[in-house]
PDB file of N, CA and C in Angstrom:
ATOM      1  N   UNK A   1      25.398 -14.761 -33.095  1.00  0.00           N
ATOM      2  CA  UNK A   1      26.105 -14.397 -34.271  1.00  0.00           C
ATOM      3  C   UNK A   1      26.507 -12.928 -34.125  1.00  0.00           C
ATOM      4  N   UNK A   2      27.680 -12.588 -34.383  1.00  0.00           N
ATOM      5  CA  UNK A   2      28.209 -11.404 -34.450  1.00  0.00           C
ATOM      6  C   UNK A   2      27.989 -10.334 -36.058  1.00  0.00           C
ATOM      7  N   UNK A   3      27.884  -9.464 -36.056  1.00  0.00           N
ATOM      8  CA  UNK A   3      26.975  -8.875 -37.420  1.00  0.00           C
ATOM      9  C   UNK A   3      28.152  -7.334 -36.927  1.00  0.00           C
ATOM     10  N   UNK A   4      28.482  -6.780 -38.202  1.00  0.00           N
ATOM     11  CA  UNK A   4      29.086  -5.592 -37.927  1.00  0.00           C
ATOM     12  C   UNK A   4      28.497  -4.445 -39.248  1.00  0.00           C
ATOM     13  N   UNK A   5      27.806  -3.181 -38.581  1.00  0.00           N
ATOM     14  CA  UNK A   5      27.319  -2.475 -40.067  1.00  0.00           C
ATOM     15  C   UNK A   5      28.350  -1.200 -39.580  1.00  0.00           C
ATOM     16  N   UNK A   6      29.339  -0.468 -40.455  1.00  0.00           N
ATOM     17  CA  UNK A   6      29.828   0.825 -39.976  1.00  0.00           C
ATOM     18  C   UNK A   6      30.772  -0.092 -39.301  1.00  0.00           C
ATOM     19  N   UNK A   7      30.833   0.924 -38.553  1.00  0.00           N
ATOM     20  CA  UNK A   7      30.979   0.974 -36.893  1.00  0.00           C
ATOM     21  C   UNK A   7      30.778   0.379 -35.757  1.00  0.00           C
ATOM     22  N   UNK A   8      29.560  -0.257 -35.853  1.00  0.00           N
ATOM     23  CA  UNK A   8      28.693  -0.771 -35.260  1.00  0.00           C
ATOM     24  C   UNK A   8      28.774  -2.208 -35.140  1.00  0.00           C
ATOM     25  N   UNK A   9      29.208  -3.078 -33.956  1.00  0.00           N
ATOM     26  CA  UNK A   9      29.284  -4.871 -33.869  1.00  0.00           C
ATOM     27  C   UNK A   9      28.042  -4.712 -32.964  1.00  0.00           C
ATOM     28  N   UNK A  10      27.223  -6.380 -33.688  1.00  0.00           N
ATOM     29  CA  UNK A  10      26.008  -6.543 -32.624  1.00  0.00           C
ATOM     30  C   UNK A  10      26.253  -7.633 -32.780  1.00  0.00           C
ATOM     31  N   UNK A  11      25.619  -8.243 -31.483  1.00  0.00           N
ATOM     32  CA  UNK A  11      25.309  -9.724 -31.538  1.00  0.00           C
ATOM     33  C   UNK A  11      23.678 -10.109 -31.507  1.00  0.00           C
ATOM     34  N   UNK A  12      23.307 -10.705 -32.767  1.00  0.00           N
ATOM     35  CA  UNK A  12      22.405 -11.097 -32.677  1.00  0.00           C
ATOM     36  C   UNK A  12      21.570 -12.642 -32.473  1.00  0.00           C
ATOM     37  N   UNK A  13      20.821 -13.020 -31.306  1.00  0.00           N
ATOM     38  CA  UNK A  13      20.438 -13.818 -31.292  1.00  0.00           C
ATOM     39  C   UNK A  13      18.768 -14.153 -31.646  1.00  0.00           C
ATOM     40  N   UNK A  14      18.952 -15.535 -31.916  1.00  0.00           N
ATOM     41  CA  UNK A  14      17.318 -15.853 -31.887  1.00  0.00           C
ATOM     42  C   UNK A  14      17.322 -16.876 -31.045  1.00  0.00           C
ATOM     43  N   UNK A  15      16.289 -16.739 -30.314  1.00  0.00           N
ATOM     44  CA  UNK A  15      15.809 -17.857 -29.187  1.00  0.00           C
ATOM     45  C   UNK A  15      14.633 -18.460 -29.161  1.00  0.00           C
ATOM     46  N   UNK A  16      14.134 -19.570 -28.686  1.00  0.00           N
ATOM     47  CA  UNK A  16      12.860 -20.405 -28.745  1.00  0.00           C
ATOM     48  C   UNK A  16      12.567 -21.186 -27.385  1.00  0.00           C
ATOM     49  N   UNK A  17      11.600 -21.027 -26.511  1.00  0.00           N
ATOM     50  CA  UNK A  17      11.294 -21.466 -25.083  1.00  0.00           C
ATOM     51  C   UNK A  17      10.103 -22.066 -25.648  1.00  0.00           C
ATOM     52  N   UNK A  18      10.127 -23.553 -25.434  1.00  0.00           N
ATOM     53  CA  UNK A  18       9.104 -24.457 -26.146  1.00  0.00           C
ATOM     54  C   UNK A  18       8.016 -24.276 -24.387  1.00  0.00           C
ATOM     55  N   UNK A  19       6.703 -24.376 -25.005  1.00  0.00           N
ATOM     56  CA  UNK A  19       5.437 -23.830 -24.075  1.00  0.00           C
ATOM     57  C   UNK A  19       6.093 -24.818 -22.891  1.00  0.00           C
ATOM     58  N   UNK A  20       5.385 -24.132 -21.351  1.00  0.00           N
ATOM     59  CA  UNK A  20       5.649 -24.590 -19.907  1.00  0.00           C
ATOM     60  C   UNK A  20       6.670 -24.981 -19.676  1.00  0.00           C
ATOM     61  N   UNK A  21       8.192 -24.825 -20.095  1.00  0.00           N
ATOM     62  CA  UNK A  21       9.174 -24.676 -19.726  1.00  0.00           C
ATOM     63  C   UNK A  21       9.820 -23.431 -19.146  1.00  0.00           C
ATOM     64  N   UNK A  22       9.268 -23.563 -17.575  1.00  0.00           N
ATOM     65  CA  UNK A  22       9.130 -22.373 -16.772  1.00  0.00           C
ATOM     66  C   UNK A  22      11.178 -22.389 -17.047  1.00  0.00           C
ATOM     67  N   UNK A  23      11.907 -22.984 -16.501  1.00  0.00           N
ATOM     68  CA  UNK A  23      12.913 -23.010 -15.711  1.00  0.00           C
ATOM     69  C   UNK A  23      13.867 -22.715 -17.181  1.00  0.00           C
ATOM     70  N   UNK A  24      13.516 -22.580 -18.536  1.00  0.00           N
ATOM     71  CA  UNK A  24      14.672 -22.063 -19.968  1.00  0.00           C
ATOM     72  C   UNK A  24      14.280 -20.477 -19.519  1.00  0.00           C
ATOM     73  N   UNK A  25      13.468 -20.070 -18.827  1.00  0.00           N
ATOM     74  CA  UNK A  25      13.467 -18.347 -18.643  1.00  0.00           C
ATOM     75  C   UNK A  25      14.278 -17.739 -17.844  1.00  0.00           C
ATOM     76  N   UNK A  26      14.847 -19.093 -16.627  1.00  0.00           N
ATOM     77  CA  UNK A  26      16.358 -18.614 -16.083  1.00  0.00           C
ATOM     78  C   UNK A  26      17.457 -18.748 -16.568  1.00  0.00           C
ATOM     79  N   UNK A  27      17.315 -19.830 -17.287  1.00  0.00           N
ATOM     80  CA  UNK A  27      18.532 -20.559 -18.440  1.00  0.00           C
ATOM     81  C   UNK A  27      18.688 -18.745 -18.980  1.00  0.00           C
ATOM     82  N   UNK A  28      17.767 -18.799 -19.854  1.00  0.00           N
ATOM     83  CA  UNK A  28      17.727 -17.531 -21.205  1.00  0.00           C
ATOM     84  C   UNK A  28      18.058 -15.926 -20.411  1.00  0.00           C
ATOM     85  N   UNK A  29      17.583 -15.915 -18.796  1.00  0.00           N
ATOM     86  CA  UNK A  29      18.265 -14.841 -18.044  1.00  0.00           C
ATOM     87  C   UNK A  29      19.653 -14.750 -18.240  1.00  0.00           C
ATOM     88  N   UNK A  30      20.244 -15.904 -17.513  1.00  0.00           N
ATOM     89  CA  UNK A  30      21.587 -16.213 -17.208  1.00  0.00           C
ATOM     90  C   UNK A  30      22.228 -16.048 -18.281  1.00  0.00           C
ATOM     91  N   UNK A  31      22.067 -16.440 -19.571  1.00  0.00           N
ATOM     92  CA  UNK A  31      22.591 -16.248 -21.200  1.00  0.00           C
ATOM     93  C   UNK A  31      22.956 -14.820 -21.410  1.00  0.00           C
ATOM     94  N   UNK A  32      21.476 -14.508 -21.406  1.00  0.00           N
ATOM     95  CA  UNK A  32      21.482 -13.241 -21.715  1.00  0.00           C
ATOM     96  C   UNK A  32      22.148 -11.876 -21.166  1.00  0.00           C
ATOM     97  N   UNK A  33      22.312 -11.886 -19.640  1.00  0.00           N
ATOM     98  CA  UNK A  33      23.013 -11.396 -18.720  1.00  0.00           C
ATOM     99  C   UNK A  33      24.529 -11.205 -19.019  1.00  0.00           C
ATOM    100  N   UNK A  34      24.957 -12.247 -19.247  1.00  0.00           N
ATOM    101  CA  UNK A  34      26.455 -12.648 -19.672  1.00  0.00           C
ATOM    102  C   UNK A  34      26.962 -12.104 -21.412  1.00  0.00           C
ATOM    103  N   UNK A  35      25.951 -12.189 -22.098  1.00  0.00           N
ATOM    104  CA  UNK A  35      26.186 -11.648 -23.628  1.00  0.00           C
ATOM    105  C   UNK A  35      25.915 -10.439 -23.291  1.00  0.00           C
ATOM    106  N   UNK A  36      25.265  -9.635 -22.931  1.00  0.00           N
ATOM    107  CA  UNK A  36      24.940  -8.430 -22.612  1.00  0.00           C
ATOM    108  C   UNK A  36      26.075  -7.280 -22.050  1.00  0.00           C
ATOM    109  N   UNK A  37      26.664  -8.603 -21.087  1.00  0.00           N
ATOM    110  CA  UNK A  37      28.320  -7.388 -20.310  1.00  0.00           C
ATOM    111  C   UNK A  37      29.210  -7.750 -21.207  1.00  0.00           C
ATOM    112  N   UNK A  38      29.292  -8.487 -22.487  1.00  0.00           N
ATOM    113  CA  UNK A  38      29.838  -8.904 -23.105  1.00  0.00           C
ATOM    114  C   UNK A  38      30.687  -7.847 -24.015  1.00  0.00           C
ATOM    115  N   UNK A  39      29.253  -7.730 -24.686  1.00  0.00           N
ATOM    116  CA  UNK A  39      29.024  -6.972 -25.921  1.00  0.00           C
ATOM    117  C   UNK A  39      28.359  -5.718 -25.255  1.00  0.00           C
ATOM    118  N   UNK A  40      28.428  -4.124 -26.167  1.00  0.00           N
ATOM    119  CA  UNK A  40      28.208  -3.364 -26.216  1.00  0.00           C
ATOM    120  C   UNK A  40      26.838  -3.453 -27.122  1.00  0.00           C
ATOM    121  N   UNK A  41      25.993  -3.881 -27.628  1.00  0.00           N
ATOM    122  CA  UNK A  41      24.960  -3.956 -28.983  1.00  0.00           C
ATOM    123  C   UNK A  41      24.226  -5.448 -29.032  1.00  0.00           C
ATOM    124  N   UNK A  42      23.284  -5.428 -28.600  1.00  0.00           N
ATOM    125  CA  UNK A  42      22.261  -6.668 -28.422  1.00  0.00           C
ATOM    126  C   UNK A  42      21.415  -6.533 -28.699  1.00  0.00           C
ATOM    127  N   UNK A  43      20.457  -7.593 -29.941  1.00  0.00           N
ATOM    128  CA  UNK A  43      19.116  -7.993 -30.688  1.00  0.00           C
ATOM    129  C   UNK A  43      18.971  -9.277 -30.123  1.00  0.00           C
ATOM    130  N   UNK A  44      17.918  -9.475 -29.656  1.00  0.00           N
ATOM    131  CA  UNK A  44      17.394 -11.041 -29.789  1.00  0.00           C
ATOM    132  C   UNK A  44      15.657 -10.630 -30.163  1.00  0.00           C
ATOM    133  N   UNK A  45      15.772 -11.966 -30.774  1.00  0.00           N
ATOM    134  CA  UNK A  45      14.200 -12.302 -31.502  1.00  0.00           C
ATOM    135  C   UNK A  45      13.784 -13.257 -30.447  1.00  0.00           C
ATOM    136  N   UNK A  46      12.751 -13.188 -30.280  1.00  0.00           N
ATOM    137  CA  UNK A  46      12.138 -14.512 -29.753  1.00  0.00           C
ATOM    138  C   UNK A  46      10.762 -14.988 -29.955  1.00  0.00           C
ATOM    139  N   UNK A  47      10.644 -16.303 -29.593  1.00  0.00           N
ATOM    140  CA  UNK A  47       9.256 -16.881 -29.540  1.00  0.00           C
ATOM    141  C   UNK A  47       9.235 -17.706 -28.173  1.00  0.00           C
ATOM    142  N   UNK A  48       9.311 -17.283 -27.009  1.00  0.00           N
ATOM    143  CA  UNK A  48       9.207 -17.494 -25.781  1.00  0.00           C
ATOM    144  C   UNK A  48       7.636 -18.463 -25.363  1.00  0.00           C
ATOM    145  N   UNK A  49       6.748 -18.224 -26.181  1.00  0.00           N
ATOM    146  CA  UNK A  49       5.596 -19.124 -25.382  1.00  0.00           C
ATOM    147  C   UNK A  49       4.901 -17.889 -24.173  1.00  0.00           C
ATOM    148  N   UNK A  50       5.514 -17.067 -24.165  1.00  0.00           N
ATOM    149  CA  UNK A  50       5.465 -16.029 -22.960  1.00  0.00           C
ATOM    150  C   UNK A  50       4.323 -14.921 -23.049  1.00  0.00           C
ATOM    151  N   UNK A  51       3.268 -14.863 -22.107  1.00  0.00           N
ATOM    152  CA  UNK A  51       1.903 -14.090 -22.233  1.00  0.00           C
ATOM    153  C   UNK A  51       2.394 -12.909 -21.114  1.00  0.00           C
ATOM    154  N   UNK A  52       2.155 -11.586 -21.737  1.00  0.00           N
ATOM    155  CA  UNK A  52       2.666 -10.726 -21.064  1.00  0.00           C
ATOM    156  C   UNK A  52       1.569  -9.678 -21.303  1.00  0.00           C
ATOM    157  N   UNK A  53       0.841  -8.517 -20.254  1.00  0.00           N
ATOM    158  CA  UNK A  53       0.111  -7.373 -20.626  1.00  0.00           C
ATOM    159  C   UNK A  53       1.130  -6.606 -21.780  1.00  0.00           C
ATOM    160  N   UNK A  54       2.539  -6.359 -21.398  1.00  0.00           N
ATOM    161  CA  UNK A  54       3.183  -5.494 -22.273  1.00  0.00           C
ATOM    162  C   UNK A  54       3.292  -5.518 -23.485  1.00  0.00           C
ATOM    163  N   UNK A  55       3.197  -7.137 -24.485  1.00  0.00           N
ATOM    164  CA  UNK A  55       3.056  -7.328 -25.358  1.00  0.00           C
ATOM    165  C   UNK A  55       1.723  -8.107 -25.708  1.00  0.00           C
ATOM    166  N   UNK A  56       0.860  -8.259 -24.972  1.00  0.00           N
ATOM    167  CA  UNK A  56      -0.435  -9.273 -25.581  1.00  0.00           C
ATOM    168  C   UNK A  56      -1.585  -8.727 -24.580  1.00  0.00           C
ATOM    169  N   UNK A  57      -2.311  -7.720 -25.556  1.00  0.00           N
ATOM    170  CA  UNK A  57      -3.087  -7.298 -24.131  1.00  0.00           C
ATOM    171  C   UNK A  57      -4.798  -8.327 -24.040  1.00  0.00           C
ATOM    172  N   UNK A  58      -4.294  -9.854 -24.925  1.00  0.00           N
ATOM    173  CA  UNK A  58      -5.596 -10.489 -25.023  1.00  0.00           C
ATOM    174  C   UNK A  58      -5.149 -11.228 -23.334  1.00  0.00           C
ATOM    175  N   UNK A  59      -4.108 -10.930 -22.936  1.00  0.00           N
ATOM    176  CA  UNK A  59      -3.684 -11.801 -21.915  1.00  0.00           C
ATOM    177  C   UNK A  59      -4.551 -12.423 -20.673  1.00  0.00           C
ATOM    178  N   UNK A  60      -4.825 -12.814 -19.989  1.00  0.00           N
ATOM    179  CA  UNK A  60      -5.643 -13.272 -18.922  1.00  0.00           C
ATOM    180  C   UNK A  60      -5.241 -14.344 -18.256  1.00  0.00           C
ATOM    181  N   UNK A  61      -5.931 -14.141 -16.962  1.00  0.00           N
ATOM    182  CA  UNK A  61      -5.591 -15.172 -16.015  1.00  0.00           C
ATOM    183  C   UNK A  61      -4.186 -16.091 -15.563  1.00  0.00           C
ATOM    184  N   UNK A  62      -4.099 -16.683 -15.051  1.00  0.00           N
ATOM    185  CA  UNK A  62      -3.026 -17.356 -14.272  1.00  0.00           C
ATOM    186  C   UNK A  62      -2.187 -18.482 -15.038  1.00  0.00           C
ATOM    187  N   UNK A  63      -2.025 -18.950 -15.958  1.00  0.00           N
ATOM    188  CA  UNK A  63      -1.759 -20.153 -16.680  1.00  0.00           C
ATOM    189  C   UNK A  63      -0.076 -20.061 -16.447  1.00  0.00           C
ATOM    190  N   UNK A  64       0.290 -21.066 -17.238  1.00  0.00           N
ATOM    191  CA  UNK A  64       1.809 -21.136 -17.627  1.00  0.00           C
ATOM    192  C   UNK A  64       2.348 -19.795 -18.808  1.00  0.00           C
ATOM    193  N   UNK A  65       1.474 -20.147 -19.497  1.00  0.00           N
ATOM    194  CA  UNK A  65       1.939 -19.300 -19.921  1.00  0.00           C
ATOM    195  C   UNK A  65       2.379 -17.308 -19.777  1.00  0.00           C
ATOM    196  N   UNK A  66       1.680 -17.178 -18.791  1.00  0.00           N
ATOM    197  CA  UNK A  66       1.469 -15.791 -18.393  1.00  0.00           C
ATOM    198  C   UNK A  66       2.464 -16.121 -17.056  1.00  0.00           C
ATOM    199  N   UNK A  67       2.436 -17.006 -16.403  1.00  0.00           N
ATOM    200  CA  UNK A  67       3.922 -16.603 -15.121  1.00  0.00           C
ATOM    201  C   UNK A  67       5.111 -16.787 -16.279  1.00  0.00           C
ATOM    202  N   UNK A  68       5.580 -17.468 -17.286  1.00  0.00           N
ATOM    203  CA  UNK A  68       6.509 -17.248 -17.951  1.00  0.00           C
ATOM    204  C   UNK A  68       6.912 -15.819 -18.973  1.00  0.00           C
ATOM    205  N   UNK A  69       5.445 -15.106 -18.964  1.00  0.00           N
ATOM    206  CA  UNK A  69       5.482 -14.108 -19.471  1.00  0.00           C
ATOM    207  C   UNK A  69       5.802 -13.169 -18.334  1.00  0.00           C
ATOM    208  N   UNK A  70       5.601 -13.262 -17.213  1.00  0.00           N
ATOM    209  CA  UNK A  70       5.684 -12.336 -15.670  1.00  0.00           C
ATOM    210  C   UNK A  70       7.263 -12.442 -15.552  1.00  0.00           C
ATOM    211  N   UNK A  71       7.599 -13.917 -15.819  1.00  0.00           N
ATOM    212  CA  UNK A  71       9.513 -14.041 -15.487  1.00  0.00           C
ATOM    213  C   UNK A  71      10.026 -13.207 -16.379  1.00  0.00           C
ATOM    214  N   UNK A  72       9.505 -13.490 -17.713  1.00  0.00           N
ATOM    215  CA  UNK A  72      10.482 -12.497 -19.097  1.00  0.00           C
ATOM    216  C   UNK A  72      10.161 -11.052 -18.771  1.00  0.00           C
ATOM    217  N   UNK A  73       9.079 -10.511 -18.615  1.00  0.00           N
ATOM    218  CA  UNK A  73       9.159  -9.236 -18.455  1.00  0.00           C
ATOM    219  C   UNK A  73      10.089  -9.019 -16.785  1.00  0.00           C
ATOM    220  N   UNK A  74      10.318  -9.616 -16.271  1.00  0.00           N
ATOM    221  CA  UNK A  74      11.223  -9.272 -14.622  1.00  0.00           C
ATOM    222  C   UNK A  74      12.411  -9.213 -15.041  1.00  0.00           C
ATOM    223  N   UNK A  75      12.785 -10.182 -16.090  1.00  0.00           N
ATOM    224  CA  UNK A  75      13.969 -10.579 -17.038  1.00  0.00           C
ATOM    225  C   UNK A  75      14.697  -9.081 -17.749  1.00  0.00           C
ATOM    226  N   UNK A  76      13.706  -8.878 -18.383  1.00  0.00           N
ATOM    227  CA  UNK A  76      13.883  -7.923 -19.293  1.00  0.00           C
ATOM    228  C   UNK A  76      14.400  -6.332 -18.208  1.00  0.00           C
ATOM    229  N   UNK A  77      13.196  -6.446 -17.364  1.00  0.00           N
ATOM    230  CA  UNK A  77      13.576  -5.162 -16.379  1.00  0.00           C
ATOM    231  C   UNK A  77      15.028  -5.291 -15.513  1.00  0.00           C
ATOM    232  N   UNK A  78      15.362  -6.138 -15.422  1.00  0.00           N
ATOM    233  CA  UNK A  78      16.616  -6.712 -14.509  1.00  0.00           C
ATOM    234  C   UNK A  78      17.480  -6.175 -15.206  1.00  0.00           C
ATOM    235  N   UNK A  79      17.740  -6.851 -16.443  1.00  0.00           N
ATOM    236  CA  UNK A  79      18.744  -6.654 -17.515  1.00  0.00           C
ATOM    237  C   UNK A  79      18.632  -5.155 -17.624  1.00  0.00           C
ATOM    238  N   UNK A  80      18.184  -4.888 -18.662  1.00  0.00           N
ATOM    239  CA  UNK A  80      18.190  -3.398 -18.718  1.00  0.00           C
ATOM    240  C   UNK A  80      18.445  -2.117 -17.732  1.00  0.00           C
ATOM    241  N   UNK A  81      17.821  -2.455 -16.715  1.00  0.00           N
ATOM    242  CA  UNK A  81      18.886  -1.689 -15.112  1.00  0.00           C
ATOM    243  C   UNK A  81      20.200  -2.186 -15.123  1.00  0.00           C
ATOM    244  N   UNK A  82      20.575  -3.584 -14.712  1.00  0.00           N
ATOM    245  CA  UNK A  82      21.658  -3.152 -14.580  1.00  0.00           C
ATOM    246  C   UNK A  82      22.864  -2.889 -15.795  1.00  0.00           C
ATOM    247  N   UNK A  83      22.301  -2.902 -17.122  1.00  0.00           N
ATOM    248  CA  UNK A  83      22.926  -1.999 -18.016  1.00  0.00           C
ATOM    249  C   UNK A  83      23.251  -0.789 -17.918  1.00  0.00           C
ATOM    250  N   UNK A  84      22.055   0.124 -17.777  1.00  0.00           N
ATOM    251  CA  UNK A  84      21.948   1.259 -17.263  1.00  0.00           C
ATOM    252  C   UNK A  84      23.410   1.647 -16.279  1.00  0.00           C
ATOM    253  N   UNK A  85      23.249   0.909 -14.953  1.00  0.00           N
ATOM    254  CA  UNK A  85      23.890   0.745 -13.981  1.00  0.00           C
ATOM    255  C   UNK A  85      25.413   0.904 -14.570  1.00  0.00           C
ATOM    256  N   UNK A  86      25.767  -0.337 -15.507  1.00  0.00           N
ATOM    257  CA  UNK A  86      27.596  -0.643 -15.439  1.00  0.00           C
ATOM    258  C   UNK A  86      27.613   0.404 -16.798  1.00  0.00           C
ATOM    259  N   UNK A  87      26.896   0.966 -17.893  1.00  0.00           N
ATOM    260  CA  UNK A  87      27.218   1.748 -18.511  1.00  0.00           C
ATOM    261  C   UNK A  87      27.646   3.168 -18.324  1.00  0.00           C
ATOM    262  N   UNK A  88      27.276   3.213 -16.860  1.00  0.00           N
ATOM    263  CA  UNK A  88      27.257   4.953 -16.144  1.00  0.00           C
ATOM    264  C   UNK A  88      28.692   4.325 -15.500  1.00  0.00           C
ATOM    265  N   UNK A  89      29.348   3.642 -14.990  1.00  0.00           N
ATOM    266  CA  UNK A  89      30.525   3.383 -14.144  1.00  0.00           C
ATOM    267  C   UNK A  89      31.770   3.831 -15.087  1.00  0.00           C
ATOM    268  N   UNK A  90      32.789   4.372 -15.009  1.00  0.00           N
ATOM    269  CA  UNK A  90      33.513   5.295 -15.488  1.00  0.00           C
ATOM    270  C   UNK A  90      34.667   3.740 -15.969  1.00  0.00           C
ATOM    271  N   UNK A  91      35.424   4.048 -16.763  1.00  0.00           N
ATOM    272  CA  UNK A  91      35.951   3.005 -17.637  1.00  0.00           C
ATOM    273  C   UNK A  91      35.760   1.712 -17.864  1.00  0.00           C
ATOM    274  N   UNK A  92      34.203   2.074 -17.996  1.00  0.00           N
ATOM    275  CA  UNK A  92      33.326   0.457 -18.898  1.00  0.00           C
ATOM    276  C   UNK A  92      33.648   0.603 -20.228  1.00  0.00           C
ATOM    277  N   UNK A  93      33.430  -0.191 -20.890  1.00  0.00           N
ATOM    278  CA  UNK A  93      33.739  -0.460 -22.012  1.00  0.00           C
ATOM    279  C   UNK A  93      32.099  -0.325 -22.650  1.00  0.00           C
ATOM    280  N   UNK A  94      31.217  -0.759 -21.798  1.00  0.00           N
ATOM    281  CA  UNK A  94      30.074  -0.372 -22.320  1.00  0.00           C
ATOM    282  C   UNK A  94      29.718   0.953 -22.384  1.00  0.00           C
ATOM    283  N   UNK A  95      28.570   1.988 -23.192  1.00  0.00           N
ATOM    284  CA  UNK A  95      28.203   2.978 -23.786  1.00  0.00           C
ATOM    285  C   UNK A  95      27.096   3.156 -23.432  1.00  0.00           C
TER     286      UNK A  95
END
């Protein structure tokens, strides 16, 4: 959904990765990747199923749920570099 306050257009999504569905964390990469060079302004909410130290420090051991939390946080670091990346390139449209 597109939301505009000011100045300001965001797209905001909400997303849901129902538990041990390793392979919606590439789906939700690939999504996300693509809305991201899209748009200049991105929110998503989620409830991923996803066990991560960065957000759950009850976290432990090896399960499904914690390699899906290992993909989203790789996810998250991916994205955000190469934002970084195409926002520094001289007549992006991104900021």
């Amino acid at each position: 959904m597109e939301v505009r306050v000011d100045r300001v257009q965001c797209v905001v999504a909400s997303v849901y990765i129902p538990p041990g569905e390793i392979q919606k964390v590439q789906v939700f990469s690939e999504q996300l990747a693509k809305v991201c060079h899209a748009y200049e302004e991105v929110l998503v909410a989620m409830d991923s199923n996803a066990r991560h130290k960065y957000w759950d420090e009850e976290v432990s051991g090896s399960g499904t749920n914690k390699k899906m939390g290992d993909m989203l946080m790789e996810v998250i670091i991916i994205i955000t570099s190469l934002l970084r990346v195409d926002r520094m390139q001289p007549n992006n449209k991104c900021k």
